[in-house]
N, C-alpha and C. Protein backbone atom coordinates (compact mmCIF):
# COMPACT_ATOMS: atom_id res chain seq x y z
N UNK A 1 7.91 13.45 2.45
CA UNK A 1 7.36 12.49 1.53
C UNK A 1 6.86 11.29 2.31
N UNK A 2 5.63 10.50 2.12
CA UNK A 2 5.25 9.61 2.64
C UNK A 2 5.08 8.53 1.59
N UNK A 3 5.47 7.28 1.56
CA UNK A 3 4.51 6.18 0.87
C UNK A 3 3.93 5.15 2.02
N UNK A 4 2.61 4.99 1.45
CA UNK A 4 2.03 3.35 1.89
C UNK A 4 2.53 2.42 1.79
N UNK A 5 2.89 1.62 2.41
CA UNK A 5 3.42 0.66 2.41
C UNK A 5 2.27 -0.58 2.32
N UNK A 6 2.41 -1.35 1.09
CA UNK A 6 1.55 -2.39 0.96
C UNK A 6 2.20 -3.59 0.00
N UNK A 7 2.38 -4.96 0.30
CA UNK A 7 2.67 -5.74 -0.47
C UNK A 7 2.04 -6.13 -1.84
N UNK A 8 1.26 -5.67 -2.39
CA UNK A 8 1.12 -5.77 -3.90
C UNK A 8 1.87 -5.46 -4.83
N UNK A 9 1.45 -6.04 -5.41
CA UNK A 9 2.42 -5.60 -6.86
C UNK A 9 2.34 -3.51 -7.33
N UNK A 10 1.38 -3.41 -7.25
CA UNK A 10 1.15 -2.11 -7.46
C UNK A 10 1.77 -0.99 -6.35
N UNK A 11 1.87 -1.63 -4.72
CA UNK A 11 2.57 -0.87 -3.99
C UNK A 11 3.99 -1.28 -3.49
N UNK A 12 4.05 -2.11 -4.15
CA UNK A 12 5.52 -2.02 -4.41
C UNK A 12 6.60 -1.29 -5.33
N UNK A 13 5.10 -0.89 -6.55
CA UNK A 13 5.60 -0.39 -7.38
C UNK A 13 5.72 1.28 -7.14
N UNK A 14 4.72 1.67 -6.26
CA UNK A 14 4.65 2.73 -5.22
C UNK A 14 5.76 3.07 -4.90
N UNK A 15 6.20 1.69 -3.41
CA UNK A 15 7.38 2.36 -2.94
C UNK A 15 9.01 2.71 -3.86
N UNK A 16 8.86 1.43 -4.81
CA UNK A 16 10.27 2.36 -5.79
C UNK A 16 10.18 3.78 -6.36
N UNK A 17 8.84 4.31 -6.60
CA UNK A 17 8.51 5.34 -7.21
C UNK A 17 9.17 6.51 -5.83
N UNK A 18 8.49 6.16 -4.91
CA UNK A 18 8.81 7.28 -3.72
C UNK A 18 9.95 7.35 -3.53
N UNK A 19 10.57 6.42 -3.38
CA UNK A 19 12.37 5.70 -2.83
C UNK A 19 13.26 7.02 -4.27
N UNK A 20 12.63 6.55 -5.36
CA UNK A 20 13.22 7.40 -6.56
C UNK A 20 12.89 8.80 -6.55
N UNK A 21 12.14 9.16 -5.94
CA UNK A 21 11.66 10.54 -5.72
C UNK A 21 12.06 11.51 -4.60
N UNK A 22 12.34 10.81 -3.36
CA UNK A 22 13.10 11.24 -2.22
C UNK A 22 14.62 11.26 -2.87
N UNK A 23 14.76 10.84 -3.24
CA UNK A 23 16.34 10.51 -3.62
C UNK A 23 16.59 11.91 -4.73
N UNK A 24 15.66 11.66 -5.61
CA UNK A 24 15.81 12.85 -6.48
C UNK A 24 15.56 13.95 -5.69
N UNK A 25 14.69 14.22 -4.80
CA UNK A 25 14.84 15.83 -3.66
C UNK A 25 15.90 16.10 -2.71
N UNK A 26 16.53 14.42 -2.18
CA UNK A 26 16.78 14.94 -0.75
C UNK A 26 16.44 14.90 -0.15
N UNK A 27 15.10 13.92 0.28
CA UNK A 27 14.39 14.52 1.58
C UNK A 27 14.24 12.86 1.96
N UNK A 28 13.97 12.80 3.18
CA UNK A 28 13.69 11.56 3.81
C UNK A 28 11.98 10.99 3.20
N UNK A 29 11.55 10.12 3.72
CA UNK A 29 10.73 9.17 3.16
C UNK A 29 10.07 8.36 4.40
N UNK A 30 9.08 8.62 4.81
CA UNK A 30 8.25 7.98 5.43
C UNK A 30 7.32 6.97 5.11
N UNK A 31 7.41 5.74 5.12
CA UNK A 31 6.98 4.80 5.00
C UNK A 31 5.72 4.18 6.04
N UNK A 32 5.01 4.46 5.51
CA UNK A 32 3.72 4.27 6.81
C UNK A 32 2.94 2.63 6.28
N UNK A 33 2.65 1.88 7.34
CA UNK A 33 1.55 0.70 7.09
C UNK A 33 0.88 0.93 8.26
N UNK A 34 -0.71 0.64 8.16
CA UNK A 34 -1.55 0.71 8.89
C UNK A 34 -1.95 -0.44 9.00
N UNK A 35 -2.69 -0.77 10.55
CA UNK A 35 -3.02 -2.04 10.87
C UNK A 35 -4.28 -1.63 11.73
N UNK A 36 -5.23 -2.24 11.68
CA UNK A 36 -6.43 -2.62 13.04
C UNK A 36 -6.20 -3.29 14.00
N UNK A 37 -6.81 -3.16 14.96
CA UNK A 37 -6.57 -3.83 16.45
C UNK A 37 -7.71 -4.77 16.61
N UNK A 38 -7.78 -5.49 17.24
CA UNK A 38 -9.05 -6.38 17.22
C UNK A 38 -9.28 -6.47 19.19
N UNK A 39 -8.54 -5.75 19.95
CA UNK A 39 -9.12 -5.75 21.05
C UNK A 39 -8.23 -5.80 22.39
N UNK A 40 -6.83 -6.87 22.02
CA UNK A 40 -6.11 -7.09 23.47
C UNK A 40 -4.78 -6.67 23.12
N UNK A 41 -3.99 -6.28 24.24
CA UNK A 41 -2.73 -6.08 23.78
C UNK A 41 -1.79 -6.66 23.11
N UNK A 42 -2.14 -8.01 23.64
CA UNK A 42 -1.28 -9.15 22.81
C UNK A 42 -1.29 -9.11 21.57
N UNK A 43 -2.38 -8.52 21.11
CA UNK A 43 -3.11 -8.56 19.59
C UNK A 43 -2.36 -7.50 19.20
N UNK A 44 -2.67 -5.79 19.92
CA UNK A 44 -1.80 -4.77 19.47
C UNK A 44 -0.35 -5.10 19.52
N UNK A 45 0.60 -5.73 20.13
CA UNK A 45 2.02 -6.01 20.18
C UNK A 45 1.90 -6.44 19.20
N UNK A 46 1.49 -7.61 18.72
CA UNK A 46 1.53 -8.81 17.30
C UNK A 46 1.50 -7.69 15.79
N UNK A 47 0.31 -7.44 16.20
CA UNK A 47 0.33 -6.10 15.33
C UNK A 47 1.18 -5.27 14.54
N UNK A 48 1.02 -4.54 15.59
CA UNK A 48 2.48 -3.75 15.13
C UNK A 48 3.88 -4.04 14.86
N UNK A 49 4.41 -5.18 15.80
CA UNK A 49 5.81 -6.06 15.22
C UNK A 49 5.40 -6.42 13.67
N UNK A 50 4.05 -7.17 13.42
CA UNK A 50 3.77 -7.62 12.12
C UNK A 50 3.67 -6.26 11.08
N UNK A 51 3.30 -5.20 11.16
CA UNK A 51 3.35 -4.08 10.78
C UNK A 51 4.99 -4.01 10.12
N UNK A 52 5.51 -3.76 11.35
CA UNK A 52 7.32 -3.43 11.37
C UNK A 52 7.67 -4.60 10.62
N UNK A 53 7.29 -5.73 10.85
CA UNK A 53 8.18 -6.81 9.52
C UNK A 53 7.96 -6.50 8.39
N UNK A 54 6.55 -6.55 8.03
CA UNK A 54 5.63 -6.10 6.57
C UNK A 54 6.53 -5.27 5.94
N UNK A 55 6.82 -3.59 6.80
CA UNK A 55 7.52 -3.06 5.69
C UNK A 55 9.21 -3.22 5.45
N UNK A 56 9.80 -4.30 6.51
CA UNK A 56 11.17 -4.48 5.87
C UNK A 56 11.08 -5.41 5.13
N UNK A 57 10.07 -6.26 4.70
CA UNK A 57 10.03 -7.25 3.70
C UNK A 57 9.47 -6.27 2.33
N UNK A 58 8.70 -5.47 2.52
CA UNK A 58 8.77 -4.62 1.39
C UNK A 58 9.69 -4.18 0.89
N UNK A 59 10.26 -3.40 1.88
CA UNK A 59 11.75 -2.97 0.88
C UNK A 59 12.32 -3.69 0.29
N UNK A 60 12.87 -5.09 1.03
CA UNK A 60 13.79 -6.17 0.55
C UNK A 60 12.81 -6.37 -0.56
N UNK A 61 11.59 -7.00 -1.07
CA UNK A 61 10.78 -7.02 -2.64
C UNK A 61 10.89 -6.58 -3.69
N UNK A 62 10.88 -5.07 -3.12
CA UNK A 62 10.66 -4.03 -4.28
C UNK A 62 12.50 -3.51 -4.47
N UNK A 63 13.18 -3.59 -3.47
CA UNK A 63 14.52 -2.49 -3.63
C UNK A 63 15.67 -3.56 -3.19
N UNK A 64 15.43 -4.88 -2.57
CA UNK A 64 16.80 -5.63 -1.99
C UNK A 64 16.72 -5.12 -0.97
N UNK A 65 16.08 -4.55 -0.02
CA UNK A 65 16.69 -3.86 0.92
C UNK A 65 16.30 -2.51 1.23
N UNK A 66 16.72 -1.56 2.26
CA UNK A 66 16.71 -0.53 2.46
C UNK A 66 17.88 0.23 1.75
N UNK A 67 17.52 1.43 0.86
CA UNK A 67 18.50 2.17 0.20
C UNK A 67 19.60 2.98 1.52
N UNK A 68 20.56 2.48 1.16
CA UNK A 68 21.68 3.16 1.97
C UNK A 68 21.57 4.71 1.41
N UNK A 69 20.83 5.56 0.49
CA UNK A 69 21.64 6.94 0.42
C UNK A 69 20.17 7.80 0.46
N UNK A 70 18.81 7.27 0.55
CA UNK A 70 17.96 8.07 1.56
C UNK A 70 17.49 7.59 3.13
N UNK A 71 17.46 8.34 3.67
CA UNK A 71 16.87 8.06 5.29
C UNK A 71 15.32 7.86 4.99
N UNK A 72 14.86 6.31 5.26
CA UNK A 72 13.42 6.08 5.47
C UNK A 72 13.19 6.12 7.74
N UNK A 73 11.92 6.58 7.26
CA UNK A 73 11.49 6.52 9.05
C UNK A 73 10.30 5.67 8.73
N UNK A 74 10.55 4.15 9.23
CA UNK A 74 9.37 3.48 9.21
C UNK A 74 8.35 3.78 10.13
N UNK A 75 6.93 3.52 9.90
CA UNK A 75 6.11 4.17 11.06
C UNK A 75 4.68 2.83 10.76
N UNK A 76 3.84 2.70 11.62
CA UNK A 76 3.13 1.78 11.74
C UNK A 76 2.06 2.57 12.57
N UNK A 77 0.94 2.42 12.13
CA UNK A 77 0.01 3.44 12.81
C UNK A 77 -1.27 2.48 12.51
N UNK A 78 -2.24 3.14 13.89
CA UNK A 78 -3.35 2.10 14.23
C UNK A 78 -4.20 2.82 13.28
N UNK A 79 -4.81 2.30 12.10
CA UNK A 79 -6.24 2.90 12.02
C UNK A 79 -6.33 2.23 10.54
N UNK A 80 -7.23 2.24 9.82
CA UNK A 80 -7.77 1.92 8.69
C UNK A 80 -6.83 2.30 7.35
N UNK A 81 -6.36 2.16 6.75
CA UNK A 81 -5.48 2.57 5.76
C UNK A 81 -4.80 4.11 5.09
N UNK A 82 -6.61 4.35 4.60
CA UNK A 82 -6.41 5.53 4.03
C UNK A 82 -6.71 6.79 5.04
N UNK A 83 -7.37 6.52 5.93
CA UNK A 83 -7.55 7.59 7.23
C UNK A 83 -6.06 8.07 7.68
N UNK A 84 -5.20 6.47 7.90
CA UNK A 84 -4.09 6.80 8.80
C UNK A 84 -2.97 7.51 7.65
N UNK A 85 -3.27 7.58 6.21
CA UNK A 85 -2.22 8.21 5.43
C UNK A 85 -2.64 9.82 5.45
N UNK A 86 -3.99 9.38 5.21
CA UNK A 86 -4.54 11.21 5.25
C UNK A 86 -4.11 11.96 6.92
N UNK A 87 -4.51 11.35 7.92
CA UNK A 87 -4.28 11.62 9.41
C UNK A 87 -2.67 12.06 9.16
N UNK A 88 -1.74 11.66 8.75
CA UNK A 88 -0.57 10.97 9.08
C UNK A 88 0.75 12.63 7.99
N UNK A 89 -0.53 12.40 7.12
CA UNK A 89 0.39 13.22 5.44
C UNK A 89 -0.06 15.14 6.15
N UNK A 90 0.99 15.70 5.93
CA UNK A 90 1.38 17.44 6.48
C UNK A 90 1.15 17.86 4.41
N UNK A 91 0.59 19.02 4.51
CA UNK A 91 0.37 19.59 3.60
C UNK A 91 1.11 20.04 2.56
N UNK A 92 2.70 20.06 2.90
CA UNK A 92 3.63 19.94 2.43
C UNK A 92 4.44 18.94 1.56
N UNK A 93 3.81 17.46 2.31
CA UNK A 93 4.18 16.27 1.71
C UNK A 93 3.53 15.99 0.68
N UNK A 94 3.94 14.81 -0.42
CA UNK A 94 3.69 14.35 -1.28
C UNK A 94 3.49 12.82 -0.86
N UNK A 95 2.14 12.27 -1.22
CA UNK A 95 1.92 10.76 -0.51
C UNK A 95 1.63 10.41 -2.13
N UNK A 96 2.64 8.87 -2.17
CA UNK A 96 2.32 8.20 -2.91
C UNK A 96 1.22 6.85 -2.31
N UNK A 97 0.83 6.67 -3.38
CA UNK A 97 -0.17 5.21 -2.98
C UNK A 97 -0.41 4.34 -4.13
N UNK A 98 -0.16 2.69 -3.85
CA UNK A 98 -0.73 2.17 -5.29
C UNK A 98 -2.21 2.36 -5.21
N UNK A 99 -2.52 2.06 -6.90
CA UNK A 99 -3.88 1.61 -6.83
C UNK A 99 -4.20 0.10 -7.43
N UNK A 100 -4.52 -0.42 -6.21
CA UNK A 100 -5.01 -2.16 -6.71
C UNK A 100 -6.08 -2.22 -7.64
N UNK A 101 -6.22 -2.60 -8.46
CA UNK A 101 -7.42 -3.17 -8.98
C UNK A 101 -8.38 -4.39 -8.49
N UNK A 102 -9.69 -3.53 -8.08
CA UNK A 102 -10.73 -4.24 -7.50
C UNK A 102 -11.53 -5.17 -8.15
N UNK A 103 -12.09 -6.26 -7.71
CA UNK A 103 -13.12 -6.30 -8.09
C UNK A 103 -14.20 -5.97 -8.25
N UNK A 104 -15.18 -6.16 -8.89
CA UNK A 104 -16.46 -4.91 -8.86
C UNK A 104 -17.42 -5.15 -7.55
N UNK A 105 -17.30 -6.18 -6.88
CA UNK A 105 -18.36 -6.24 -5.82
C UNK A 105 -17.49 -5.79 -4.12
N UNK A 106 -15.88 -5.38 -5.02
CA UNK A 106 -15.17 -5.19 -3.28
C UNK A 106 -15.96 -3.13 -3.88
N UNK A 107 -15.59 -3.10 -5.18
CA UNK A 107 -16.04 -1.46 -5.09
C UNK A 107 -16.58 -1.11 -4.72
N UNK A 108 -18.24 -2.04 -4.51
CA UNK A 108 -19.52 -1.91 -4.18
C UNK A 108 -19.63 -1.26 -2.60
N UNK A 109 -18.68 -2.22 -2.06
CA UNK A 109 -18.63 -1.78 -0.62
C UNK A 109 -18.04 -1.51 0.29
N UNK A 110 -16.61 -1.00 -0.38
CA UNK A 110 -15.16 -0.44 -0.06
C UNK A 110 -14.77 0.21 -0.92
N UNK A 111 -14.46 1.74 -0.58
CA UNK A 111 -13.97 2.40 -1.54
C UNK A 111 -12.23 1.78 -1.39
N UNK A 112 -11.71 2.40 -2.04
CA UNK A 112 -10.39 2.14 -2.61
C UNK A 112 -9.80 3.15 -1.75
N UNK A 113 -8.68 2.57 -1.04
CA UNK A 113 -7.51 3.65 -0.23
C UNK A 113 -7.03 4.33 -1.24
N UNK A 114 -6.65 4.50 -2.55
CA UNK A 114 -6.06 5.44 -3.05
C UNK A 114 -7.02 6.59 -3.20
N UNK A 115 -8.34 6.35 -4.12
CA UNK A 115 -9.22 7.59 -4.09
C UNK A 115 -9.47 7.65 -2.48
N UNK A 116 -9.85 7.48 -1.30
CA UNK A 116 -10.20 8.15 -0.01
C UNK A 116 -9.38 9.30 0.49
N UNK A 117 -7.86 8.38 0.33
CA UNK A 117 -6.55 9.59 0.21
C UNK A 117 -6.86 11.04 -0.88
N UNK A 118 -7.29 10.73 -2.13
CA UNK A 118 -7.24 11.64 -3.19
C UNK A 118 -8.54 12.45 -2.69
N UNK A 119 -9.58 12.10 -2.10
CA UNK A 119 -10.91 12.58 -1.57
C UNK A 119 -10.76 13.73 -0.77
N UNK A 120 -9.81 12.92 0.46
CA UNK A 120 -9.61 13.76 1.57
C UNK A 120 -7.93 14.52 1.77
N UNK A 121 -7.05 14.14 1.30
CA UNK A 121 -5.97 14.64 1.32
C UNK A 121 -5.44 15.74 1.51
N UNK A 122 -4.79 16.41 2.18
CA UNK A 122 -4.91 18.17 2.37
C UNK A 122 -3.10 18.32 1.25
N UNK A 123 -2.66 17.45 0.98
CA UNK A 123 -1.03 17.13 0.43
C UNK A 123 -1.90 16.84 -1.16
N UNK A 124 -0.83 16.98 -2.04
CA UNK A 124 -0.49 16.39 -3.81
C UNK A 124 -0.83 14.53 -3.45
N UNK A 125 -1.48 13.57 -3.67
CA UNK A 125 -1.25 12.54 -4.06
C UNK A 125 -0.70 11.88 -5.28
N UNK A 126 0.12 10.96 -5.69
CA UNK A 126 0.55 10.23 -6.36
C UNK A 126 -0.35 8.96 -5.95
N UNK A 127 -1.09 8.78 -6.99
CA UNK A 127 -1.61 7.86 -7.08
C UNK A 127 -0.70 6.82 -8.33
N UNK A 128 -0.28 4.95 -8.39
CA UNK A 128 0.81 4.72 -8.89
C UNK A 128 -0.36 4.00 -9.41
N UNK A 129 -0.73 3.73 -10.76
CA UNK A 129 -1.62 2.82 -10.91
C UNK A 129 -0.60 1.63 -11.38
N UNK A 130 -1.35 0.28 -11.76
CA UNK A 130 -0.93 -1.08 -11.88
C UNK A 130 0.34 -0.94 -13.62
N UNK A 131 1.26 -1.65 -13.47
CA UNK A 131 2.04 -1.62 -14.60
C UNK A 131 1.20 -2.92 -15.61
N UNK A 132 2.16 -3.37 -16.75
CA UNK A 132 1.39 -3.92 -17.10
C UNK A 132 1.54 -5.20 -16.77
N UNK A 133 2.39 -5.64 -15.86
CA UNK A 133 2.52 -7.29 -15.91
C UNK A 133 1.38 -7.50 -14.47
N UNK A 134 1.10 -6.12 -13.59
CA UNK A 134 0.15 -6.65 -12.39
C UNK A 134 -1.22 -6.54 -12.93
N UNK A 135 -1.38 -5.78 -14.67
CA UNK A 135 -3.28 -4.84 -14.87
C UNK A 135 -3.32 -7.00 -15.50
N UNK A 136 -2.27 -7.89 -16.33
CA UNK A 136 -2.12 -8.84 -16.80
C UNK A 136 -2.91 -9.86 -15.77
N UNK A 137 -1.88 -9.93 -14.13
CA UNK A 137 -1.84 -11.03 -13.38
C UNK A 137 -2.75 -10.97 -13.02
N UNK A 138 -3.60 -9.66 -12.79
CA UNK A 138 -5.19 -9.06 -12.15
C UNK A 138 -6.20 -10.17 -13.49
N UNK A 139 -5.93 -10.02 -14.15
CA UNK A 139 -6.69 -10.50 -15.55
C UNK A 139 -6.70 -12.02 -15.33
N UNK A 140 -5.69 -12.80 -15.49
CA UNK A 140 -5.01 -14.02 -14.91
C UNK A 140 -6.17 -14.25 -13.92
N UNK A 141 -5.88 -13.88 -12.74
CA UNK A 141 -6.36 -14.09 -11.35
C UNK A 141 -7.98 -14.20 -11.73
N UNK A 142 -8.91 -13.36 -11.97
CA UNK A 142 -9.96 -13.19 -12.41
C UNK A 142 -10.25 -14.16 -13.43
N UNK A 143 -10.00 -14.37 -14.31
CA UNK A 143 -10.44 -16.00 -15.36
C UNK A 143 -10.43 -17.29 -14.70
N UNK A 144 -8.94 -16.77 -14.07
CA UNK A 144 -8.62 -18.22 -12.83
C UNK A 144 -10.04 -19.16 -12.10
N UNK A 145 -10.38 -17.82 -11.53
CA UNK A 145 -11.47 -17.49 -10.17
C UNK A 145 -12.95 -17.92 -10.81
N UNK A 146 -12.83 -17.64 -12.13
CA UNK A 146 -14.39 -17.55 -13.23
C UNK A 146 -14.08 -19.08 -13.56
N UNK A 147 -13.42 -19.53 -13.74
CA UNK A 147 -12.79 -21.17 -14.22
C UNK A 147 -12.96 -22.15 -13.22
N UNK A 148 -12.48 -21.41 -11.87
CA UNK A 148 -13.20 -22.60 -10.22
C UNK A 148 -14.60 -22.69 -10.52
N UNK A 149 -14.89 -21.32 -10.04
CA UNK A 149 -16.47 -21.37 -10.15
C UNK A 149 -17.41 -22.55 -10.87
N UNK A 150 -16.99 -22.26 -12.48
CA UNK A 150 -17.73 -22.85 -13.36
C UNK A 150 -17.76 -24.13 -12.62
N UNK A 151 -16.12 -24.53 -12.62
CA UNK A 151 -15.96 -26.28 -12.42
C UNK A 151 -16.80 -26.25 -10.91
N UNK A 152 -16.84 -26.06 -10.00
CA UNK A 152 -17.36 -26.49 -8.91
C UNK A 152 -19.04 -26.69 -9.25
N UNK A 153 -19.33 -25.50 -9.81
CA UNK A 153 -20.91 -25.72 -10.50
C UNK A 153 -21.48 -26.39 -11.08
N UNK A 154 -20.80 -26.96 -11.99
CA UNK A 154 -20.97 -28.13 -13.14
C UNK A 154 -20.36 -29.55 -12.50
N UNK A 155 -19.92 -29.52 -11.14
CA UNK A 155 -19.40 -30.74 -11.11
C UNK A 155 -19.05 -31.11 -9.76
């Protein structure tokens, strides 16, 4: 079993889903976050430590912590998100992933890591879409953003 590891609300809601799902099989749980490199090692070290924090602060978010009664193998891998889950996921596994809700001009020119995974995936995806207090805060956030605008325009 693999989940993405991502701090949103939606992949957090991910990783309890997986955490509850390994647990219900038995089977360990791979926790993958992907990161880019921008060129020097210093950058790749930073990286990847920042990687490795990212997902123990996930757990602690979403779960308090790491569950004492499944074995997670954290893993941190160089490449673009949904490449490194598809690269990463054995045909056997089950990869969960949230799905964030975009805005319409990130759609325009970024597909979404959950469909790229669902595109290319050779494994079952779980795709976790947004509950309702994140499809809400998404809503929130967006009026918010339409409300600067105006005021900066008018004033």
């Amino acid at each position: 079993m693999i989940v993405g590891v991502s701090p949103s609300l939606t992949g957090l809601r991910a990783l309890r889903l997986a955490v509850g799902e390994a647990r219900r099989r038995g089977v360990p749980l791979r926790a993958v976050r992907a990161w880019d490199l921008d060129g020097t090692d210093a950058v790749y070290v930073r990286g990847r430590d920042a990687a490795r924090q990212l997902i123990r602060e996930c757990f602690a978010d979403a779960l308090g912590g790491m569950p004492p009664d499944v074995q997670i193998n954290s893993v941190t891998v160089l490449d673009r998100p949904g490449a490194a889950l598809v690269d990463y996921a054995r045909e056997d596994d089950v990869l969960f992933v949230g799905r964030t809700p975009q805005r319409w001009w990130r759609r325009v020119f970024r597909r979404s890591i959950a469909g790229y995974c669902v595109a290319h995936a050779t494994c079952p995806v779980q795709v976790v879409p947004p509950d309702a207090f994140a499809r809400q805060w998404q809503q929130r956030s967006v009026a918010d953003a339409i409300s600067r605008e105006l005021s900066e325009l008018s004033g």
